[in-house]
Protein backbone atom coordinates (compact mmCIF):
# COMPACT_ATOMS: atom_id res chain seq x y z
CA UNK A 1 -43.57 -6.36 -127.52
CA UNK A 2 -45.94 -5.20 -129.82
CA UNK A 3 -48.81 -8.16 -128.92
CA UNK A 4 -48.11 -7.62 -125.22
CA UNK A 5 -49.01 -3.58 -125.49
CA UNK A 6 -52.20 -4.53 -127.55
CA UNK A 7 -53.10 -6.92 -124.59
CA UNK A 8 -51.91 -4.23 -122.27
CA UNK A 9 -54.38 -1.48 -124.24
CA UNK A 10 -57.09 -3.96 -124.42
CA UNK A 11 -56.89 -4.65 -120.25
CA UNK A 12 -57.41 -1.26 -119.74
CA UNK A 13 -60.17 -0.44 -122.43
CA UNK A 14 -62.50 -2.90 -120.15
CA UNK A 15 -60.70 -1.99 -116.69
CA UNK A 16 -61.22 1.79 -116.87
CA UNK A 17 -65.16 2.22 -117.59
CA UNK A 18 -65.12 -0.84 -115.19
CA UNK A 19 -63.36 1.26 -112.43
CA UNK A 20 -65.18 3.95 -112.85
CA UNK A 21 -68.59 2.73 -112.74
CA UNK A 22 -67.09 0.05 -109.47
CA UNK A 23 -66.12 3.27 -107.96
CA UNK A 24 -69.37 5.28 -108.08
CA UNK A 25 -71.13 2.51 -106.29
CA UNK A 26 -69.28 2.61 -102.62
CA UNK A 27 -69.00 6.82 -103.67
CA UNK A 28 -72.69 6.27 -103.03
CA UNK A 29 -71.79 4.92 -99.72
CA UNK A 30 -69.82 7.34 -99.03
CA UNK A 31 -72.12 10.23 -99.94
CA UNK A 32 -74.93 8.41 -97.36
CA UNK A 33 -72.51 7.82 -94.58
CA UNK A 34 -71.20 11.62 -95.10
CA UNK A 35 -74.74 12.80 -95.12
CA UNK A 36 -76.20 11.11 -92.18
CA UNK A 37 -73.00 11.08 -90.25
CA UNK A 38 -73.47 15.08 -90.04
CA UNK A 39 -77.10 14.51 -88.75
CA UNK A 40 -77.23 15.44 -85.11
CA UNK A 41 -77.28 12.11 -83.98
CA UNK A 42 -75.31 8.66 -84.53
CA UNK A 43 -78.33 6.55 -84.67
CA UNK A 44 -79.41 7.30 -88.41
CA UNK A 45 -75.49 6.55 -89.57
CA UNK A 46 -75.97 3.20 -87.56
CA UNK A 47 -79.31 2.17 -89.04
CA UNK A 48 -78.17 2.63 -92.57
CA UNK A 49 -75.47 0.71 -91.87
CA UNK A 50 -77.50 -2.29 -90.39
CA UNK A 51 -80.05 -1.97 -92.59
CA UNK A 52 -77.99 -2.10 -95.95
CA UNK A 53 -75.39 -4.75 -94.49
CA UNK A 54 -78.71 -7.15 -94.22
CA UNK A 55 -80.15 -5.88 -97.75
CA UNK A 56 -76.35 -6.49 -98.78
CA UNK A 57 -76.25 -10.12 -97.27
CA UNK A 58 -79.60 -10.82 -99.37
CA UNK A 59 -78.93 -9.37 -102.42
CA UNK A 60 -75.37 -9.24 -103.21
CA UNK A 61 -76.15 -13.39 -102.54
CA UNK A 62 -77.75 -12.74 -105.84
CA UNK A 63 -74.57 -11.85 -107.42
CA UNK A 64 -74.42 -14.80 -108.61
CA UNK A 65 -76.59 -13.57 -111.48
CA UNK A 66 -73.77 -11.25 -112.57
CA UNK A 67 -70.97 -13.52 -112.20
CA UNK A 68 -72.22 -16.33 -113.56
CA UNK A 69 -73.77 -14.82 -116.93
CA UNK A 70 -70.44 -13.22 -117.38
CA UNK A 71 -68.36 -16.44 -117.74
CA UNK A 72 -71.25 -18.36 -119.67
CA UNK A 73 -71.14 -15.26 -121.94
CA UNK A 74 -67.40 -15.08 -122.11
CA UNK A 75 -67.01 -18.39 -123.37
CA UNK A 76 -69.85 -18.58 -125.41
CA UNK A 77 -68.44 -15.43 -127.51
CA UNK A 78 -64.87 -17.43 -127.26
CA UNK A 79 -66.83 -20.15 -129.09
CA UNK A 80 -68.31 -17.73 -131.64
CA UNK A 81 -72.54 -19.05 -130.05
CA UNK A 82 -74.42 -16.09 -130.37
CA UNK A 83 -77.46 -18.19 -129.90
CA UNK A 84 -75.81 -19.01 -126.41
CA UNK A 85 -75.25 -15.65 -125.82
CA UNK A 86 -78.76 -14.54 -125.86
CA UNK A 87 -79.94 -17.78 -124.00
CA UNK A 88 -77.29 -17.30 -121.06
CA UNK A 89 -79.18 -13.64 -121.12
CA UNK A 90 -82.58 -14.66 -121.07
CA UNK A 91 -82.72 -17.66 -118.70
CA UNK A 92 -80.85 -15.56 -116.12
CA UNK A 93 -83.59 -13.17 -116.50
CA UNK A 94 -86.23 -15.47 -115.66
CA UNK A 95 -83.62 -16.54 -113.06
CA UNK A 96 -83.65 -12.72 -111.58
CA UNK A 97 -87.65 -12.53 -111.36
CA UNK A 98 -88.27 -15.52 -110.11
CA UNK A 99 -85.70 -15.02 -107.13
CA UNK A 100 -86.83 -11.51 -106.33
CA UNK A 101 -90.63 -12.35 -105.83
CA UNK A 102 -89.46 -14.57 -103.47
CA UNK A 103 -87.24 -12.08 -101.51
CA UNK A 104 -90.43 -9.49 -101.66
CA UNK A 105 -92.71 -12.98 -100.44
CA UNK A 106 -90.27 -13.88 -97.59
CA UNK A 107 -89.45 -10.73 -96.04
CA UNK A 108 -91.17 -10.85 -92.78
CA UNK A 109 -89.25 -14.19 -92.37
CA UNK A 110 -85.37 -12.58 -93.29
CA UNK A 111 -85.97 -9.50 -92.11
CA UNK A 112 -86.63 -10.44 -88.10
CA UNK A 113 -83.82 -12.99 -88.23
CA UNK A 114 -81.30 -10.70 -89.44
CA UNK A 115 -82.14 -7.82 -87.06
CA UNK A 116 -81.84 -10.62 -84.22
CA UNK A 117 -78.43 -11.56 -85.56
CA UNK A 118 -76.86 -8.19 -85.55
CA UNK A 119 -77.97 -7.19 -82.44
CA UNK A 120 -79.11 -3.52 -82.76
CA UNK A 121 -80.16 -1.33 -79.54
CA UNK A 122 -83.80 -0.71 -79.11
CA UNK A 123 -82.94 2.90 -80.79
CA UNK A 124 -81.43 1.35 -84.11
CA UNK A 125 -83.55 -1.37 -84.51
CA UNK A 126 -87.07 0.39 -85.77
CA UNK A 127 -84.78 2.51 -88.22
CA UNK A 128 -82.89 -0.29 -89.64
CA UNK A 129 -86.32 -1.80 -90.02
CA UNK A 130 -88.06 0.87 -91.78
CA UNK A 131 -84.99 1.62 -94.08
CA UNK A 132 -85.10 -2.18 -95.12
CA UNK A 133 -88.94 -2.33 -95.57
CA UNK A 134 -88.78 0.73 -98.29
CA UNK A 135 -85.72 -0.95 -99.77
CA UNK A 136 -86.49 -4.60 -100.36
CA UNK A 137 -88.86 -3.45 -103.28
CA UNK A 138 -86.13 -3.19 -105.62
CA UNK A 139 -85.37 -6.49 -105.67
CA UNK A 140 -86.57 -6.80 -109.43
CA UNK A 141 -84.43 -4.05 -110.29
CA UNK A 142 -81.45 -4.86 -108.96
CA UNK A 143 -81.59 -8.59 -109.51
CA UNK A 144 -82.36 -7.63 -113.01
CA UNK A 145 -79.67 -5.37 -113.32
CA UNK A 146 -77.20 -7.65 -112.56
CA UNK A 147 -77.96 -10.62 -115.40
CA UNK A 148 -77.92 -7.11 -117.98
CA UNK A 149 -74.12 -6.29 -116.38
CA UNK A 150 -73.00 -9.72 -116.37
CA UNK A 151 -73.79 -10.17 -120.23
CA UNK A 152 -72.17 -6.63 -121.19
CA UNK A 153 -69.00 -7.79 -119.26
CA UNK A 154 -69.28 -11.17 -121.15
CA UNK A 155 -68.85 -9.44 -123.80
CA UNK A 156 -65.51 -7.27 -123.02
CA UNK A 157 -67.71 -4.50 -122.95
CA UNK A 158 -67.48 -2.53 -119.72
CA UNK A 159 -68.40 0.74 -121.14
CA UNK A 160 -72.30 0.21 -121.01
CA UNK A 161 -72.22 -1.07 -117.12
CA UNK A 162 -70.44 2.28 -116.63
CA UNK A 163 -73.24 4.20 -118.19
CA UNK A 164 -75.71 2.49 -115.96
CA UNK A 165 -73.80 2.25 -113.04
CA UNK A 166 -72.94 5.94 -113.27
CA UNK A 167 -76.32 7.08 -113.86
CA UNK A 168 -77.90 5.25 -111.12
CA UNK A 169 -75.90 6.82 -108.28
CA UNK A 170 -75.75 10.01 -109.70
CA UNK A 171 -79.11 9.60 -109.47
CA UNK A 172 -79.09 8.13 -105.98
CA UNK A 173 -76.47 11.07 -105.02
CA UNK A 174 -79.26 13.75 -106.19
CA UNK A 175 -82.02 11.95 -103.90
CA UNK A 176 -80.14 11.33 -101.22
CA UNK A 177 -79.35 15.41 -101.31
CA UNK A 178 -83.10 15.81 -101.81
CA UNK A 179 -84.96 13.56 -99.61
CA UNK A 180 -82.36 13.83 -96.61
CA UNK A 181 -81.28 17.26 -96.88
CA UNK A 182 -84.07 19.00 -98.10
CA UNK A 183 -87.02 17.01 -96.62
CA UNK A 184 -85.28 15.49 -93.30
CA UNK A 185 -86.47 12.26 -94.12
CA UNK A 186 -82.98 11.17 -92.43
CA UNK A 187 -82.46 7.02 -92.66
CA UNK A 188 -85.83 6.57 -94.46
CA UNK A 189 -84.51 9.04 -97.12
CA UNK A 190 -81.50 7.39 -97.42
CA UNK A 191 -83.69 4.25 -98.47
CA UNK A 192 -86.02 6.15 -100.87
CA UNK A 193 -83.63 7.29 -102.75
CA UNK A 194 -81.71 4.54 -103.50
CA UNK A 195 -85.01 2.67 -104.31
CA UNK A 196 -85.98 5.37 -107.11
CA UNK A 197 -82.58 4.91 -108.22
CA UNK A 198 -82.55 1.43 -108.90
CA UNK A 199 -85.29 1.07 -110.56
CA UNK A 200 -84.38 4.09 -112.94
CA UNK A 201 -81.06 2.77 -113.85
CA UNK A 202 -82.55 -0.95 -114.47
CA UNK A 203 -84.75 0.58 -116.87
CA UNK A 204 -82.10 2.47 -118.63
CA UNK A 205 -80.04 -1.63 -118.20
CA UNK A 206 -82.86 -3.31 -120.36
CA UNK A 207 -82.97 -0.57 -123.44
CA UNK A 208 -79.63 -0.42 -123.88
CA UNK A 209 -79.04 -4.69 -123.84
CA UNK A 210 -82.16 -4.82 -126.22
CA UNK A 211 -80.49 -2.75 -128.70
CA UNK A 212 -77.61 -5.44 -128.53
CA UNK A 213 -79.10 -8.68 -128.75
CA UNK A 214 -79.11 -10.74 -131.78
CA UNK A 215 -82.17 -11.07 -133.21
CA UNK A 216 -83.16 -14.44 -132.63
CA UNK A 217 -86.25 -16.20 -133.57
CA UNK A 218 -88.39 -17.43 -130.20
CA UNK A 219 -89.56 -20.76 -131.84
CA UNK A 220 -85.75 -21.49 -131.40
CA UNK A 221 -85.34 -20.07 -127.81
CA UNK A 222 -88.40 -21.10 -126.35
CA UNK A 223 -87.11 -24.89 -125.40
CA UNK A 224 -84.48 -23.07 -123.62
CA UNK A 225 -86.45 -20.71 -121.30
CA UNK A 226 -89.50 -22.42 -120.50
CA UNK A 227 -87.81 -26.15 -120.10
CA UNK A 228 -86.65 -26.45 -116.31
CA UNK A 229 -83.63 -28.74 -117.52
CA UNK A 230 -82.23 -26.00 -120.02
CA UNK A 231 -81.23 -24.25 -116.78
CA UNK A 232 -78.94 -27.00 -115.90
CA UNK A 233 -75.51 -24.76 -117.09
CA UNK A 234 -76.29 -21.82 -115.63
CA UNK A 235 -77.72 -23.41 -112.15
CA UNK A 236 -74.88 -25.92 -111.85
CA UNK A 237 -72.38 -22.66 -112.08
CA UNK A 238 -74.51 -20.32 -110.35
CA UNK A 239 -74.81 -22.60 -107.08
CA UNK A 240 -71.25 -22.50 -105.96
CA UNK A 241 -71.18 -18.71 -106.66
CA UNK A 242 -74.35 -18.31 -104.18
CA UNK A 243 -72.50 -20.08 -101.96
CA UNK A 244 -69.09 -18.66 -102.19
CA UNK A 245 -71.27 -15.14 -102.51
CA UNK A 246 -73.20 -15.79 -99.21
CA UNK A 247 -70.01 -17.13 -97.11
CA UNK A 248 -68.65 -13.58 -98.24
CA UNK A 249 -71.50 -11.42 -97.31
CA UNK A 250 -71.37 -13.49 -93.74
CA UNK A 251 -68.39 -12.26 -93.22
CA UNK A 252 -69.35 -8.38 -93.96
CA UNK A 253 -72.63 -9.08 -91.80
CA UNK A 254 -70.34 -10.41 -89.07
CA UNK A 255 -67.82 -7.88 -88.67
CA UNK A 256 -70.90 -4.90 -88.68
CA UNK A 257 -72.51 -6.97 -85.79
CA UNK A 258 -69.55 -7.39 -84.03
CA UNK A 259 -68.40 -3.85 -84.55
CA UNK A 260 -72.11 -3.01 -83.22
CA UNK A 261 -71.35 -4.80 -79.73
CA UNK A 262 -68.54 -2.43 -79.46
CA UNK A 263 -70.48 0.52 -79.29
CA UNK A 264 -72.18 3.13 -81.85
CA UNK A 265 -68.91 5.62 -82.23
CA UNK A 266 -67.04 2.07 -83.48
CA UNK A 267 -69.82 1.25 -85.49
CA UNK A 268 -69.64 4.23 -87.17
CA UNK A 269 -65.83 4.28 -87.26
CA UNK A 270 -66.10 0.78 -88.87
CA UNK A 271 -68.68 1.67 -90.93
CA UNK A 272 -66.44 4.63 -92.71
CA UNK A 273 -63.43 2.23 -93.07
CA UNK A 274 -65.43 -0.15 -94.71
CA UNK A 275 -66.77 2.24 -97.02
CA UNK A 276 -63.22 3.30 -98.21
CA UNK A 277 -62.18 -0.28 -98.61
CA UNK A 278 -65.38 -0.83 -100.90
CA UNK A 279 -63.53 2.56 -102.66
CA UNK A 280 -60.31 0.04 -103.22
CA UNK A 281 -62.23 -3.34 -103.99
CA UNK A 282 -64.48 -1.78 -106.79
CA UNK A 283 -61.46 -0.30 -107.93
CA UNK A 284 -59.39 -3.60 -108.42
CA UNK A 285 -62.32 -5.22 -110.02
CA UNK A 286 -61.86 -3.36 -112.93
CA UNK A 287 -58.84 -5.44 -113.36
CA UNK A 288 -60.76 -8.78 -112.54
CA UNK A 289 -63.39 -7.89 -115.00
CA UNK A 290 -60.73 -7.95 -117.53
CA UNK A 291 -59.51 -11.09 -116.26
CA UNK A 292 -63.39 -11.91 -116.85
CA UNK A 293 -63.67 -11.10 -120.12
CA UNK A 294 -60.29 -11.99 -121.47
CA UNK A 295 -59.68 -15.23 -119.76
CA UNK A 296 -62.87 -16.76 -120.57
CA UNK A 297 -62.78 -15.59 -123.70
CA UNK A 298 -59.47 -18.07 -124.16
CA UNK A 299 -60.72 -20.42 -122.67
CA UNK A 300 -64.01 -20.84 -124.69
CA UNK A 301 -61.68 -20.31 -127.77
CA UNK A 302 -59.36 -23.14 -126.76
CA UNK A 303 -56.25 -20.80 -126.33
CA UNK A 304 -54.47 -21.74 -123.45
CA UNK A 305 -51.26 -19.90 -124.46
CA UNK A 306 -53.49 -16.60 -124.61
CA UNK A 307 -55.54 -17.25 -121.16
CA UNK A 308 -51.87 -17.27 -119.29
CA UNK A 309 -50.63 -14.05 -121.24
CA UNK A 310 -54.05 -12.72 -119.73
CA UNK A 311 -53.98 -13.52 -116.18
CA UNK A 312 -50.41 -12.25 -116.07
CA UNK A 313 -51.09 -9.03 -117.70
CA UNK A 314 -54.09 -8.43 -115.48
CA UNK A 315 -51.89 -9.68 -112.28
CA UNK A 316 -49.11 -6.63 -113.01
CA UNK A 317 -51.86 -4.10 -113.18
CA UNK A 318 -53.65 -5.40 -110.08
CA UNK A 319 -51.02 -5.38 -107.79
CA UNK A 320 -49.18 -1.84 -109.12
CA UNK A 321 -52.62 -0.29 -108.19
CA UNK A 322 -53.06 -2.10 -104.98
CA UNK A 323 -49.48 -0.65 -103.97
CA UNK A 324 -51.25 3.10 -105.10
CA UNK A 325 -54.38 3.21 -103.38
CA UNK A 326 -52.80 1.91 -100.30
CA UNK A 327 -50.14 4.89 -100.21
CA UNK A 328 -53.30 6.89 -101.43
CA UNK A 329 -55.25 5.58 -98.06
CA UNK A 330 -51.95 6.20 -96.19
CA UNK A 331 -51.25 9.86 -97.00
CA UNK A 332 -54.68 11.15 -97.12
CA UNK A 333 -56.03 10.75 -93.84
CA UNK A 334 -55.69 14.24 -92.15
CA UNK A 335 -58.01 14.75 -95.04
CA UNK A 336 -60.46 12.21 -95.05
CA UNK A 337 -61.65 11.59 -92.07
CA UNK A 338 -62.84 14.95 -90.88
CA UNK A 339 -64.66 14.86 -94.10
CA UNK A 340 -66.95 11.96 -92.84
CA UNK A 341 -67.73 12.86 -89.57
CA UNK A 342 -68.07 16.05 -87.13
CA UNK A 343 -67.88 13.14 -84.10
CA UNK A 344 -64.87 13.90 -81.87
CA UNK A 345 -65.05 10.55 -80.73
CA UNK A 346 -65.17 8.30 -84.31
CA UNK A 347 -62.30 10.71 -85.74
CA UNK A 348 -60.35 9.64 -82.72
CA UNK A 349 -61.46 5.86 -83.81
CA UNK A 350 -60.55 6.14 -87.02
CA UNK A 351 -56.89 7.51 -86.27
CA UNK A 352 -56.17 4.23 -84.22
CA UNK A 353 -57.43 2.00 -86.81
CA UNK A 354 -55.97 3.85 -89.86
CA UNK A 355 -53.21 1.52 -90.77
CA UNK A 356 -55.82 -1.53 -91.35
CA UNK A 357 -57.03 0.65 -94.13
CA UNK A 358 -53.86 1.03 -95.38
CA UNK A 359 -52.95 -2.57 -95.44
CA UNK A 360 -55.88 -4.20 -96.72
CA UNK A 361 -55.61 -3.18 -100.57
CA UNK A 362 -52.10 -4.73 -101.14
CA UNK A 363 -53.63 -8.00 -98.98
CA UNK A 364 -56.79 -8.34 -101.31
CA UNK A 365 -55.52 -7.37 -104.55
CA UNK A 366 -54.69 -11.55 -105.65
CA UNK A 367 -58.27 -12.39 -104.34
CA UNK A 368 -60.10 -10.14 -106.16
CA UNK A 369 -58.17 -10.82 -109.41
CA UNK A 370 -58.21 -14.53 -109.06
CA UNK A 371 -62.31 -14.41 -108.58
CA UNK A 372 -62.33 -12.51 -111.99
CA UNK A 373 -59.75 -15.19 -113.95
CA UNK A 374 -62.47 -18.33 -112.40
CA UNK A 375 -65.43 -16.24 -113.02
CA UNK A 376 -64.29 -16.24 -116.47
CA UNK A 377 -63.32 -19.71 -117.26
CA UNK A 378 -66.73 -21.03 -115.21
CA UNK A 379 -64.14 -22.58 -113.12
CA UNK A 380 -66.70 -21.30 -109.55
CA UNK A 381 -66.69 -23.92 -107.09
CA UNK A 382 -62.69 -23.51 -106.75
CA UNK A 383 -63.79 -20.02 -105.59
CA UNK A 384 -66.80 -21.86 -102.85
CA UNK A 385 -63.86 -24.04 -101.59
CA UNK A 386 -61.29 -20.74 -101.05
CA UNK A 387 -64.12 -18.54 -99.46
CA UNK A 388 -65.63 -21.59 -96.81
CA UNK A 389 -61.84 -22.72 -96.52
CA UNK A 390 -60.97 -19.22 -95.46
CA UNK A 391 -63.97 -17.90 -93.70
CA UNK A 392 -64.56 -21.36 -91.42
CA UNK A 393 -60.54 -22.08 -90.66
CA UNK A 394 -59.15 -18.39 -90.65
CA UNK A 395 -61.98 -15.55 -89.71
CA UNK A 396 -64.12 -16.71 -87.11
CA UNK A 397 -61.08 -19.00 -85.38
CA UNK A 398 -58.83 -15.98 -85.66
CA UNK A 399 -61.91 -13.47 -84.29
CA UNK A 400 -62.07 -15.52 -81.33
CA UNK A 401 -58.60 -15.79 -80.45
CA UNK A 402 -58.19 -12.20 -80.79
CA UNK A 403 -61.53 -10.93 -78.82
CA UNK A 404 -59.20 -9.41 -76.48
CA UNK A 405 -57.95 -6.74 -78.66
CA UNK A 406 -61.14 -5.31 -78.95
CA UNK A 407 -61.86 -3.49 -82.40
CA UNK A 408 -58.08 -4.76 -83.63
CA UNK A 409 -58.49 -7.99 -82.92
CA UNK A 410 -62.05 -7.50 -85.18
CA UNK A 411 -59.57 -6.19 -87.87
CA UNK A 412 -56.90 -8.58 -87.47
CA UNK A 413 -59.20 -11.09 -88.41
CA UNK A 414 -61.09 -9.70 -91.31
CA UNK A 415 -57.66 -8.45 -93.08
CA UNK A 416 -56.25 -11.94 -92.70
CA UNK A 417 -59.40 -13.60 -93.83
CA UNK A 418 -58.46 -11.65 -97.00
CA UNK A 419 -55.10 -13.04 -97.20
CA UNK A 420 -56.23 -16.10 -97.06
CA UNK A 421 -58.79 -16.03 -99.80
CA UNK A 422 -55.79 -15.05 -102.07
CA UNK A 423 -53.18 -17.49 -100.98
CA UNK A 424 -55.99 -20.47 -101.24
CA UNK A 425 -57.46 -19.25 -104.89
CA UNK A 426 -53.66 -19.06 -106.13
CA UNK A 427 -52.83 -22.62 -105.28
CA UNK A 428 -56.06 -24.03 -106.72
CA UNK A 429 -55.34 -21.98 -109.78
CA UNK A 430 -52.15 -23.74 -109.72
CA UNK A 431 -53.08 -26.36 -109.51
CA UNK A 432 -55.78 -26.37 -112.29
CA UNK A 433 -53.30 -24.93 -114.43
CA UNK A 434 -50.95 -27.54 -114.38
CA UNK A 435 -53.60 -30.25 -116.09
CA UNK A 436 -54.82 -27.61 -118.66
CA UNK A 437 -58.53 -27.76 -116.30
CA UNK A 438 -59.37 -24.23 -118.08
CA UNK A 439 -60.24 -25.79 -121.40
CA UNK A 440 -62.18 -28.42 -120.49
């Protein structure tokens, strides 16, 4: 009793600063899509939306650079490496660099191709455009950013990406106010802020890891950041996360373009919901991260016995707050909605597709937790296999079975998609667990 309320202590010493910080990130949405959406016109909510699903599609396909650092970390800390530790650090910081040059370099190339994808209307399309143009110079920062969070959460230590998280939408919040409000730079506002933003909060990232690192001598790190086959770790794990990463940012970029062929009010309708559900998902990462952090942790140490304690902890505490912010979604409505929007027409919208907001937290909760438990053991392509599995034989089939049902049918498909993420990653955890696979 006493071991399990230790474990249960320790879950949510790394799951609260974890849920906090998760949470201030789609608050930042929220704060944009409440600003704009009381502009006098839809058209600047609709950009932002375009714009940042494609910036989303490019960079969250980077989040690989989190993910993967955390589990190398994890297990390197399980083993007692701190040379590891530092290494795992440092070549994903080259890694970070080196990727966003060649976002910055390619941008005239990703940037027409996903504006022909999604489809915008000859109003939305120069405003998406000039919100991504201002925006894609933060690659370094954010990029950065992520290898710095991913090495904190490595380490159980959740409380420092909370402090940086924090700071950087606060910060983003205070622009936003600023260059939207105050100078009526609408949609282009929107992106200036968020630019200053990052870059402030990746500078605060890099003091506070450099206070942490071991000190280690570069003679004995050099071999493993300037030799191309010392990456061979973290690029074998990393590559099923960018896929698995991509597949899921697909499937965000799809439903915003379909949602855009059914008119601007469902655009922004969707747009809201999705905002909300970003609200739940950060949320219930807090409890993956601890799956993150704990799991891998066994695992590097050899402790199988401990790893399952873990998961199951972290799977009780999931699913209880799953159950909360669903009843949360489902009695807060009348008060929500008019909050986002003085539209007539989207708070009609949102009214008829309340009760997929309700629904999806309980349906996602085992997906998101299950990510965190193979993020942590460096278990990732099990998590490429769920997410192409789920998006190639469930989504899309299910989307075009159900085009008939309009914006429901859109719903229907993405909620299920969900589902099936969670019911796939629990039978290929099963199925690892029953041979031991997490210490090998």
């Amino acid at each position: 009793m006493a071991h399990q309320q230790r474990l249960n202590h320790k879950i949510w010493q790394i799951a609260w600063p974890a849920i906090l910080s998760n949470i201030s990130t789609p608050l930042l949405g929220i704060v944009d899509t409440a600003i704009l959406g009381h502009l006098d016109s839809t058209l600047y909510l609709g950009a932002v939306a375009i714009g940042a699903s494609i910036l989303s599609f490019i960079y969250w396909g980077f989040g690989f650079l989190r993910m993967g650092t955390t589990g190398l970390v994890a297990r390197a800390v399980g083993a007692g490496d701190e040379q590891r530790e530092t290494v795992v650090l440092l070549q994903s910081a080259v890694l970070a660099v080196s990727l966003a040059t060649l976002v910055v370099a390619s941008q005239g190339i990703w940037v027409g191709v996903g504006l022909h994808l999604m489809s915008p209307g000859e109003a939305l399309a120069p405003l998406a455009g000039e919100y991504i143009g201002i925006r894609v110079y933060s690659a370094p920062a954010v990029l950065l950013t992520y290898a710095v969070l991913g090495w904190f959460i490595g380490h159980q230590d959740t409380r420092w990406p909370m402090v940086i998280l924090v700071f950087t939408n606060a910060l983003n919040i205070l622009l936003d106010v600023l260059f939207i409000v105050v100078l009526d730079w609408k949609s282009a506002g929107a992106a200036r802020a968020t630019l200053c933003a990052e870059y402030a909060g990746c500078a605060l990232a890099l003091w506070l890891v450099s206070r942490r690192l071991s000190r280690q001598p570069w003679r004995d790190l050099r071999a493993h950041i300037t030799r191309l086959t010392a990456y061979g770790e973290l690029l074998d794990s990393n590559r099923f996360l960018f896929i698995r990463t991509i597949c899921l940012l697909f499937s965000f970029a799809f439903f915003t373009a379909m949602s855009t062929r059914l008119g601007e009010a469902t655009l922004a309708a969707n747009t809201i919901m999705l905002n909300l559900l970003l609200l739940a998902a950060y949320g219930l990462d807090g409890f993956a991260y601890a799956a993150e952090g704990l799991a891998g942790n066994a695992a590097g140490g050899g402790d199988l016995g401990r790893f399952r304690i873990a998961v199951r902890a972290c799977w009780h505490w999931s699913l209880a707050t799953a159950g909360l912010l669903s009843l949360a979604f489902l009695l807060a409505a009348p008060v929500l909605y008019p909050a986002f929007t003085d539209h007539a027409d989207v708070r009609d919208l949102l009214r008829d597709y309340h009760l997929w907001l309700v629904a999806m937290p309980l349906v996602a909760a085992p997906s998101y937790l299950l990510d965190g438990v193979f993020i942590g053991a460096a278990r990732t392509r099990y998590m490429m296999h769920s997410m192409v599995l789920s998006l190639g034989l469930v989504y899309l089939p299910l989307w075009w079975l159900s085009q008939g049902l309009g914006n429901h049918g859109l719903w229907l498909a993405f909620v299920t998609f969900n589902g099936a993420r969670g019911v796939s990653l629990y039978l290929y955890y099963r199925a690892v667990d029953a041979r031991a696979g997490w210490l090998d």
